[in-house]
N, C-alpha and C. Protein backbone atom coordinates (compact mmCIF):
# COMPACT_ATOMS: atom_id res chain seq x y z
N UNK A 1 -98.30 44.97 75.23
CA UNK A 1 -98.64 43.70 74.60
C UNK A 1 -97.39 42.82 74.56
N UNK A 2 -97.80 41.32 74.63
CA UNK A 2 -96.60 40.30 75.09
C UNK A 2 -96.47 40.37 73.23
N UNK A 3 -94.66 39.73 73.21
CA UNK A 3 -94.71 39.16 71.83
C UNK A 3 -93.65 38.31 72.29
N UNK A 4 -93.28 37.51 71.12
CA UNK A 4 -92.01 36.21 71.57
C UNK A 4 -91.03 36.94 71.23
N UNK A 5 -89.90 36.68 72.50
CA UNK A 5 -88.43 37.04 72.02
C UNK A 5 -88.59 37.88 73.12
N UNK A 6 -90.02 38.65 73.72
CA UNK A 6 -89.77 39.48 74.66
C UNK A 6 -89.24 39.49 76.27
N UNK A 7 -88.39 40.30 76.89
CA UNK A 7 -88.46 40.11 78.08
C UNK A 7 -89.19 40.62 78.83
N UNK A 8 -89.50 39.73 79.76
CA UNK A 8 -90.53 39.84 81.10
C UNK A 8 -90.38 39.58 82.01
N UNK A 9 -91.06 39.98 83.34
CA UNK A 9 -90.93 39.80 84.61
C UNK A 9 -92.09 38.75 84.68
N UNK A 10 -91.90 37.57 85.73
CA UNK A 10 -92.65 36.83 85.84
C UNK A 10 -92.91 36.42 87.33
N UNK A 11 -94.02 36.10 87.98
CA UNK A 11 -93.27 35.70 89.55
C UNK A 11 -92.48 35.02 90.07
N UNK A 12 -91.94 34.38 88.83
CA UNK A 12 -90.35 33.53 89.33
C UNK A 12 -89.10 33.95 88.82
N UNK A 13 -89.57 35.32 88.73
CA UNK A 13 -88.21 35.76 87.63
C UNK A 13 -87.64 36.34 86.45
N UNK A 14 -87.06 37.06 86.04
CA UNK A 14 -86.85 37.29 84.83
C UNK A 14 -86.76 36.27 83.45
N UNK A 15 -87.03 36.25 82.13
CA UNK A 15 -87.70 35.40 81.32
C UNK A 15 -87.91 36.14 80.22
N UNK A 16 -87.95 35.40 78.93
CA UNK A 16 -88.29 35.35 77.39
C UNK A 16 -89.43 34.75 77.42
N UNK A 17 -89.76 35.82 76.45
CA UNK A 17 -91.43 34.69 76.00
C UNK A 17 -91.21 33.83 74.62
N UNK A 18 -91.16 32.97 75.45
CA UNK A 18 -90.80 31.43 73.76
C UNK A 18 -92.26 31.86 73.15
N UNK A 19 -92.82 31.34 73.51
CA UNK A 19 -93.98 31.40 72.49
C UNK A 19 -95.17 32.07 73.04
N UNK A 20 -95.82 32.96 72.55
CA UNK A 20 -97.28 34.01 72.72
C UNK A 20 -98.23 33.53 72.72
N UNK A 21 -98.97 33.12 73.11
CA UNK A 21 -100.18 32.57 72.94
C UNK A 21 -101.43 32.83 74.43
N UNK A 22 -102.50 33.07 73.97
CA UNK A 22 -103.46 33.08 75.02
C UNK A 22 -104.68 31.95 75.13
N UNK A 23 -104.31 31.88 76.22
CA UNK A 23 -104.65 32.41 77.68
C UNK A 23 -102.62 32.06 78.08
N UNK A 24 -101.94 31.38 77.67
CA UNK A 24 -101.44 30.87 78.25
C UNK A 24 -100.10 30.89 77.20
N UNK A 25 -98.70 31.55 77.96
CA UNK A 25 -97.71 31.75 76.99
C UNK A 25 -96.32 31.04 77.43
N UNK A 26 -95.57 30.45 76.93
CA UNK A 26 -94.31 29.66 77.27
C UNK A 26 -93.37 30.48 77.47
N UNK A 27 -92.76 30.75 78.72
CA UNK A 27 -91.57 31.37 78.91
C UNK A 27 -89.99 30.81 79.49
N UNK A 28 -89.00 31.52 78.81
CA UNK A 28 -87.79 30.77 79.56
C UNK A 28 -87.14 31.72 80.51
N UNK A 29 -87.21 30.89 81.89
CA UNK A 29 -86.33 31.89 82.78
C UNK A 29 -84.79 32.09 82.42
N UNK A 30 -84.40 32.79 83.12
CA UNK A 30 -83.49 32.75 82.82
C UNK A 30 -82.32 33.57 84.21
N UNK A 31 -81.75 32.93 84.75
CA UNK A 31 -80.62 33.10 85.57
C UNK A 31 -79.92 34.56 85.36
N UNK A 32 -80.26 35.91 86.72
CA UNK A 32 -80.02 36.76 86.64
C UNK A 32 -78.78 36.88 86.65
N UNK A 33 -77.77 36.17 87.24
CA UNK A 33 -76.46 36.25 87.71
C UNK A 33 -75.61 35.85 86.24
N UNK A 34 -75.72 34.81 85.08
CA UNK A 34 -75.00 34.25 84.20
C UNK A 34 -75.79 34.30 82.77
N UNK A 35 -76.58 34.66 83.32
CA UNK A 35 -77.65 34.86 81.80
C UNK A 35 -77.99 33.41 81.12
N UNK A 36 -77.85 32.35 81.84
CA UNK A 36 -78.43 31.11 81.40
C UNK A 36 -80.02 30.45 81.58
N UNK A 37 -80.41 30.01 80.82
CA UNK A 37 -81.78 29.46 80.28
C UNK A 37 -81.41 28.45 81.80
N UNK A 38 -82.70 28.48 82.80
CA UNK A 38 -82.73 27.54 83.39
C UNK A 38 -83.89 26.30 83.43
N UNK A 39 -85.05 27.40 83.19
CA UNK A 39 -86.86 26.78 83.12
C UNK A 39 -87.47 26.89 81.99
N UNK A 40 -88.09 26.11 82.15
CA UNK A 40 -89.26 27.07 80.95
C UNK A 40 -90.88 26.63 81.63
N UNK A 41 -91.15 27.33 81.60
CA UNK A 41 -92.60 27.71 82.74
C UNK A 41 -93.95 28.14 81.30
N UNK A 42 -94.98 28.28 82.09
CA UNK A 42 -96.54 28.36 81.67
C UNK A 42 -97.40 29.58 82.20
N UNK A 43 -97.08 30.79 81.79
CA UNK A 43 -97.72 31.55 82.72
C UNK A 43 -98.90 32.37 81.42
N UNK A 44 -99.98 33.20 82.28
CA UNK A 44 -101.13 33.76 81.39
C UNK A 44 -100.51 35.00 81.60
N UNK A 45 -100.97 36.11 80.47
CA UNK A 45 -100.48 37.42 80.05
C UNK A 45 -100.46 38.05 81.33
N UNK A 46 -101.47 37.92 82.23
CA UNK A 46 -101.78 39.06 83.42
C UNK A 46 -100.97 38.60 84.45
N UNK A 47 -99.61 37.73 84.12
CA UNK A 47 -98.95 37.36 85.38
C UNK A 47 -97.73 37.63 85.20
N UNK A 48 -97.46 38.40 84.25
CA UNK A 48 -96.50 38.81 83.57
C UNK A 48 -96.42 40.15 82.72
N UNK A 49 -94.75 40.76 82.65
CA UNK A 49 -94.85 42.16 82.74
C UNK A 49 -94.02 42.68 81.75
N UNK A 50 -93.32 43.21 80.58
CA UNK A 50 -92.33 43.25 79.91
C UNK A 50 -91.28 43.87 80.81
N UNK A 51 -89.76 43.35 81.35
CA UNK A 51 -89.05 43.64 82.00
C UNK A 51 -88.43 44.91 81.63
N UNK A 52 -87.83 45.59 82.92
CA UNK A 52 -86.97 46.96 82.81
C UNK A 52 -85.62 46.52 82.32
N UNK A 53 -84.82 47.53 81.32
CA UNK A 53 -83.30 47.61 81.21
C UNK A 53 -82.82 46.71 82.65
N UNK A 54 -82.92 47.38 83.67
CA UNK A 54 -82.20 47.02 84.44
C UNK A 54 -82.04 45.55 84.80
N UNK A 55 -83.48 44.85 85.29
CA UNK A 55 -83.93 43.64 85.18
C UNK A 55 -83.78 42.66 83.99
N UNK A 56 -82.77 42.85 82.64
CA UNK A 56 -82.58 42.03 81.99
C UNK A 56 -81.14 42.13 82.54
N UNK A 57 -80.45 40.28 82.81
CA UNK A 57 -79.21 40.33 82.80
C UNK A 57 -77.92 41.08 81.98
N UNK A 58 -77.20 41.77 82.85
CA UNK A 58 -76.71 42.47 81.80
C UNK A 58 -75.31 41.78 80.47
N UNK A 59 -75.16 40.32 81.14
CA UNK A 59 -74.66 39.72 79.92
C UNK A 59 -75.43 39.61 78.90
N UNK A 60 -76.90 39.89 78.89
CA UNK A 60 -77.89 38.90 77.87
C UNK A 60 -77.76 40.60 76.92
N UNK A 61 -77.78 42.11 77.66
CA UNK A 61 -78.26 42.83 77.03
C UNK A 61 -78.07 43.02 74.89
N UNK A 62 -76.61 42.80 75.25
CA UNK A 62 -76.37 42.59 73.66
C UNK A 62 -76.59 44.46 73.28
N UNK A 63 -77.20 44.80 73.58
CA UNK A 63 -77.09 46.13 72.79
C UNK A 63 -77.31 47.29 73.72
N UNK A 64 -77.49 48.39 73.03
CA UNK A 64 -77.16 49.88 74.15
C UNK A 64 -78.12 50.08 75.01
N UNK A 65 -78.24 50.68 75.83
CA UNK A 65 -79.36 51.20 76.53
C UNK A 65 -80.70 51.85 75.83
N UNK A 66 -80.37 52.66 74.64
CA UNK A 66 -80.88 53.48 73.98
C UNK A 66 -81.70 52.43 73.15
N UNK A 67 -80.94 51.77 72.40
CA UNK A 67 -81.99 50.16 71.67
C UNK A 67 -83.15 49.68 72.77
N UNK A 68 -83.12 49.38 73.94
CA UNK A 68 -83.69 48.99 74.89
C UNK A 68 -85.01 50.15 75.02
N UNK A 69 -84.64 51.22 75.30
CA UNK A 69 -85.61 51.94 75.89
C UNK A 69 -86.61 52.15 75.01
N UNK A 70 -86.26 52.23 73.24
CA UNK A 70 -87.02 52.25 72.27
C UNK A 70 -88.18 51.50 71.81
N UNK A 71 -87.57 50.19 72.49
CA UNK A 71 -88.30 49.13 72.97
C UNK A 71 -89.39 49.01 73.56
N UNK A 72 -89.36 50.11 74.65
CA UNK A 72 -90.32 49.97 75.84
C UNK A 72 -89.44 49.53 77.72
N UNK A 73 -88.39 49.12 76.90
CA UNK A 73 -87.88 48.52 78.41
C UNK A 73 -87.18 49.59 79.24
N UNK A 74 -88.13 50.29 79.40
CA UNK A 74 -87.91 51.29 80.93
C UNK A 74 -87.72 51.29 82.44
């Protein structure tokens, strides 16, 4: 299940979900290389995926691996 704050894979990319909502949820991409906010896009739940450890930039991670996986981000 999507929630805000989460990361996700999207077909343009790795991304936060600004805001949850269905059919249709606001996300910010975000630049794998520098960890900067570039877009913010419109995608529906089924087009989108909660991202792996690996697939979140690793400047953005902020915390251990172990926080992450607890998460779900496998």
């Amino acid at each position: 299940m999507l929630r805000n704050n989460m990361w996700v894979m999207t077909p343009d990319g790795v991304g936060i979900v600004y805001t949850y909502n269905e059919p249709v949820s606001t996300i910010h991409l975000v630049n794998a290389e520098d960890g900067t906010t570039f877009a913010e896009v419109f995608f529906s739940s089924n087009q989108v995926r909660q991202a792996t450890y690996e697939e979140i930039p690793e400047c953005r991670r902020g915390a251990s691996k172990e926080w992450f996986y607890k998460r779900g981000y496998v």
